[in-house]
Structure formats: C-alpha cells, structure tokens
C-alpha atoms as a PDB file:
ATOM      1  CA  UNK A   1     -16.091  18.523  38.968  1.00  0.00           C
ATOM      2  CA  UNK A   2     -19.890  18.101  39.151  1.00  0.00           C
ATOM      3  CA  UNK A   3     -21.863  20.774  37.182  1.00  0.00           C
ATOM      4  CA  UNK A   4     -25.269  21.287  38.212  1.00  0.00           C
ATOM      5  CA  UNK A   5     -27.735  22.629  36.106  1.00  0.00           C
ATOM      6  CA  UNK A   6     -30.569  25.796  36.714  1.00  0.00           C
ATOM      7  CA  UNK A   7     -32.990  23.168  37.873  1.00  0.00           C
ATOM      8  CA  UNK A   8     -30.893  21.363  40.632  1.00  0.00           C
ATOM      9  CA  UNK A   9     -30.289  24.641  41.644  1.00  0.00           C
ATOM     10  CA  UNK A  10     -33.668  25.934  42.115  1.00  0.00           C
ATOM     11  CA  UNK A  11     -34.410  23.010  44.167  1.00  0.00           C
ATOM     12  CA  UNK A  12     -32.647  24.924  46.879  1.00  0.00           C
ATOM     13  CA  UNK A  13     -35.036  27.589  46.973  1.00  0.00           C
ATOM     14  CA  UNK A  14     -38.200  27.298  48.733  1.00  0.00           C
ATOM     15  CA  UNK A  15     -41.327  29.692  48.940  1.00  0.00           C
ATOM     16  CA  UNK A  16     -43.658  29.947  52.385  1.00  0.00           C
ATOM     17  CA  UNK A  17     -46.052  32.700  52.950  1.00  0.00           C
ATOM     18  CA  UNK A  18     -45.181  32.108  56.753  1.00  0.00           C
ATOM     19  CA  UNK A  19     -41.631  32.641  56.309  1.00  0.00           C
ATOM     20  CA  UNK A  20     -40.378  36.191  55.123  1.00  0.00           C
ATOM     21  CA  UNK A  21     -44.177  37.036  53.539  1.00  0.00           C
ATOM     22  CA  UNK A  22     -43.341  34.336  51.181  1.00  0.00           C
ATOM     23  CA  UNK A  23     -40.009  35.927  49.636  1.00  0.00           C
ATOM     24  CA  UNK A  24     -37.749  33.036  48.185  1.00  0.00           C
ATOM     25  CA  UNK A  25     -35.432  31.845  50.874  1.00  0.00           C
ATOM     26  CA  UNK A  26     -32.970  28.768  51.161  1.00  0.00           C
ATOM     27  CA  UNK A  27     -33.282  25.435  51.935  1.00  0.00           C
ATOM     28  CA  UNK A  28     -35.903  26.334  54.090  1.00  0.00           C
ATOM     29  CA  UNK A  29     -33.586  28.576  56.021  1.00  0.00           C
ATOM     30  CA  UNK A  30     -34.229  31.991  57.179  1.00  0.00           C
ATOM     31  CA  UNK A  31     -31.607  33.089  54.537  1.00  0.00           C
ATOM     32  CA  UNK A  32     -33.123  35.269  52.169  1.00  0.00           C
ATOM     33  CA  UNK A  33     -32.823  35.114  48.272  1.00  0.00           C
ATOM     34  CA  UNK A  34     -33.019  38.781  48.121  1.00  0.00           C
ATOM     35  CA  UNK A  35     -30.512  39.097  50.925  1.00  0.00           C
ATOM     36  CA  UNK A  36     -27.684  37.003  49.142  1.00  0.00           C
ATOM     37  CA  UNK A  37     -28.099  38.369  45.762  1.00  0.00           C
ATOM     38  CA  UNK A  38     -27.795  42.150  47.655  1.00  0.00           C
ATOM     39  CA  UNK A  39     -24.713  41.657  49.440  1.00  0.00           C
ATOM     40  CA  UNK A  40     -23.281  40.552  46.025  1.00  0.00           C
ATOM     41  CA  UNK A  41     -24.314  43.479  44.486  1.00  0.00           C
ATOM     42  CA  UNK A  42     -22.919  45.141  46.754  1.00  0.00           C
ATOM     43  CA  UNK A  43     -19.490  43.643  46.486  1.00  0.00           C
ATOM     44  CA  UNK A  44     -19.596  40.800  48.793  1.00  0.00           C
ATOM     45  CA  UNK A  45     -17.478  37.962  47.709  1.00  0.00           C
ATOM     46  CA  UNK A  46     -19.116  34.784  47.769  1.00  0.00           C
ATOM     47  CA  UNK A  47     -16.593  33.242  50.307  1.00  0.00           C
ATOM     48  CA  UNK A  48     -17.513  36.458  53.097  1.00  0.00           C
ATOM     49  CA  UNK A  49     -20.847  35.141  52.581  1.00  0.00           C
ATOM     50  CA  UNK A  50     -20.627  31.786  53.608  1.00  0.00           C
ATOM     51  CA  UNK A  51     -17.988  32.732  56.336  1.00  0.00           C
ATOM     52  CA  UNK A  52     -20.625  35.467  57.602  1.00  0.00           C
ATOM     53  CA  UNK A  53     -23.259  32.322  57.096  1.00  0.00           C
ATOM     54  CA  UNK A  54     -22.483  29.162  57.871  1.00  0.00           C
ATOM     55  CA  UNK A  55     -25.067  27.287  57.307  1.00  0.00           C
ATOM     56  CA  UNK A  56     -24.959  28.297  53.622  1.00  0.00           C
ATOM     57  CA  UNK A  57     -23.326  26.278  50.690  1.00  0.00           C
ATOM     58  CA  UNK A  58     -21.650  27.169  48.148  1.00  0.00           C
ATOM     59  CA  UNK A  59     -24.448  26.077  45.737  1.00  0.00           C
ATOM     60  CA  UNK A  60     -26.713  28.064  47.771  1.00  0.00           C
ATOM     61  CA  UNK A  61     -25.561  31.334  46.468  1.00  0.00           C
ATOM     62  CA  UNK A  62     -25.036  30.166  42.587  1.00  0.00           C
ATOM     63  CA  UNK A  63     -29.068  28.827  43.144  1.00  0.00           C
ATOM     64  CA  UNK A  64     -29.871  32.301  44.181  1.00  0.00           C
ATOM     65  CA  UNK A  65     -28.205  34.080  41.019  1.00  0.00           C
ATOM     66  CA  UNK A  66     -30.030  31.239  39.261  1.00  0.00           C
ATOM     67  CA  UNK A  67     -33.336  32.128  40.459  1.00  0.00           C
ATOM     68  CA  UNK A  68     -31.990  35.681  40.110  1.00  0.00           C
ATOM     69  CA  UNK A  69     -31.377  34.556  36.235  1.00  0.00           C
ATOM     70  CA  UNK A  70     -34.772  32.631  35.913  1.00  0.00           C
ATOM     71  CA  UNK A  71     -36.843  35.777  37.133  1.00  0.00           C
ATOM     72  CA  UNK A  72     -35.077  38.123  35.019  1.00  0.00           C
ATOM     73  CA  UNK A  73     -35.280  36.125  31.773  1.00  0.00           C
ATOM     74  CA  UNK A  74     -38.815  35.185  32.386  1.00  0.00           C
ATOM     75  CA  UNK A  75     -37.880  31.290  32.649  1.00  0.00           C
ATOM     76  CA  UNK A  76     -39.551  28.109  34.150  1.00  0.00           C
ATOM     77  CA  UNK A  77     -39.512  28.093  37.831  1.00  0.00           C
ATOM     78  CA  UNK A  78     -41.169  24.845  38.227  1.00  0.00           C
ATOM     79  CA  UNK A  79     -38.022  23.337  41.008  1.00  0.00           C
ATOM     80  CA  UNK A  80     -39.008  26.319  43.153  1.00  0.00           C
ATOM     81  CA  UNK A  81     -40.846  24.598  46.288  1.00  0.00           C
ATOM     82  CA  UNK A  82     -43.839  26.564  47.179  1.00  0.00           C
ATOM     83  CA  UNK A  83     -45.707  25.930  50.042  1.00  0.00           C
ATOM     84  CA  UNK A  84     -49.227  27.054  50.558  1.00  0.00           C
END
C-alpha cells in the first residue's frame, strides 16, 4: 500500500482566478474543493462521489480533506498550484 503524504496530496489542487473566481479545484478540473468536501459533509460516501464523478480519483477527495486539514490548522500550502 502506498501512503502519500499532505504534500503529494496538495499537488492535486490547483488555484486559477479564471476558473471558479479562483476557489481551489482539482487537477485542473472543474471539480470544486468546496464541492467535494460539502457532499461529504453532507453524508456522501466517498465511493458515490467518484461514481457521480468519474473523472475523480480516489486521492482526489483525501487531497481535498487535506487541503481542508491544511486551511483549518493554519499549515503550509506551498504544493497548492496557483496560477496568476
């Protein structure tokens, strides 16, 4: 089993004031962070997600509860790509 760590994971998650008004998305999809981290609030299971989502990974929605994680505890988010 690989382990990756916060870091890897943030590397999925990209930043582009042209896409979204610059909210956090995925892999440069048009797959909010906000949106993923919602529907598990809201009960989702991670494996509805990716069946309502395709394109999505399964890494994809643990790097969005890890930039969830990494906003909340005020941590680096230096792997987030940001695009100006």
């Amino acid at each position: 089993m690989i382990v990756m760590t916060d870091q890897s994971l943030l590397g999925r998650i990209s930043s582009n004031r042209d896409v979204f008004g610059g909210k956090p998305i995925v892999r440069g999809m048009r797959i909010s962070v906000e949106m993923v981290v919602n529907l598990l609030a809201q009960g989702e299971t991670a494996e509805a997600i990716l069946s309502d989502y395709p394109g999505l990974e399964p890494d994809d929605i643990r790097a969005c509860l890890a930039y969830a994680h990494a906003v909340l505890a005020d941590d680096s988010l230096d792997a987030v790509q940001v695009a100006k």
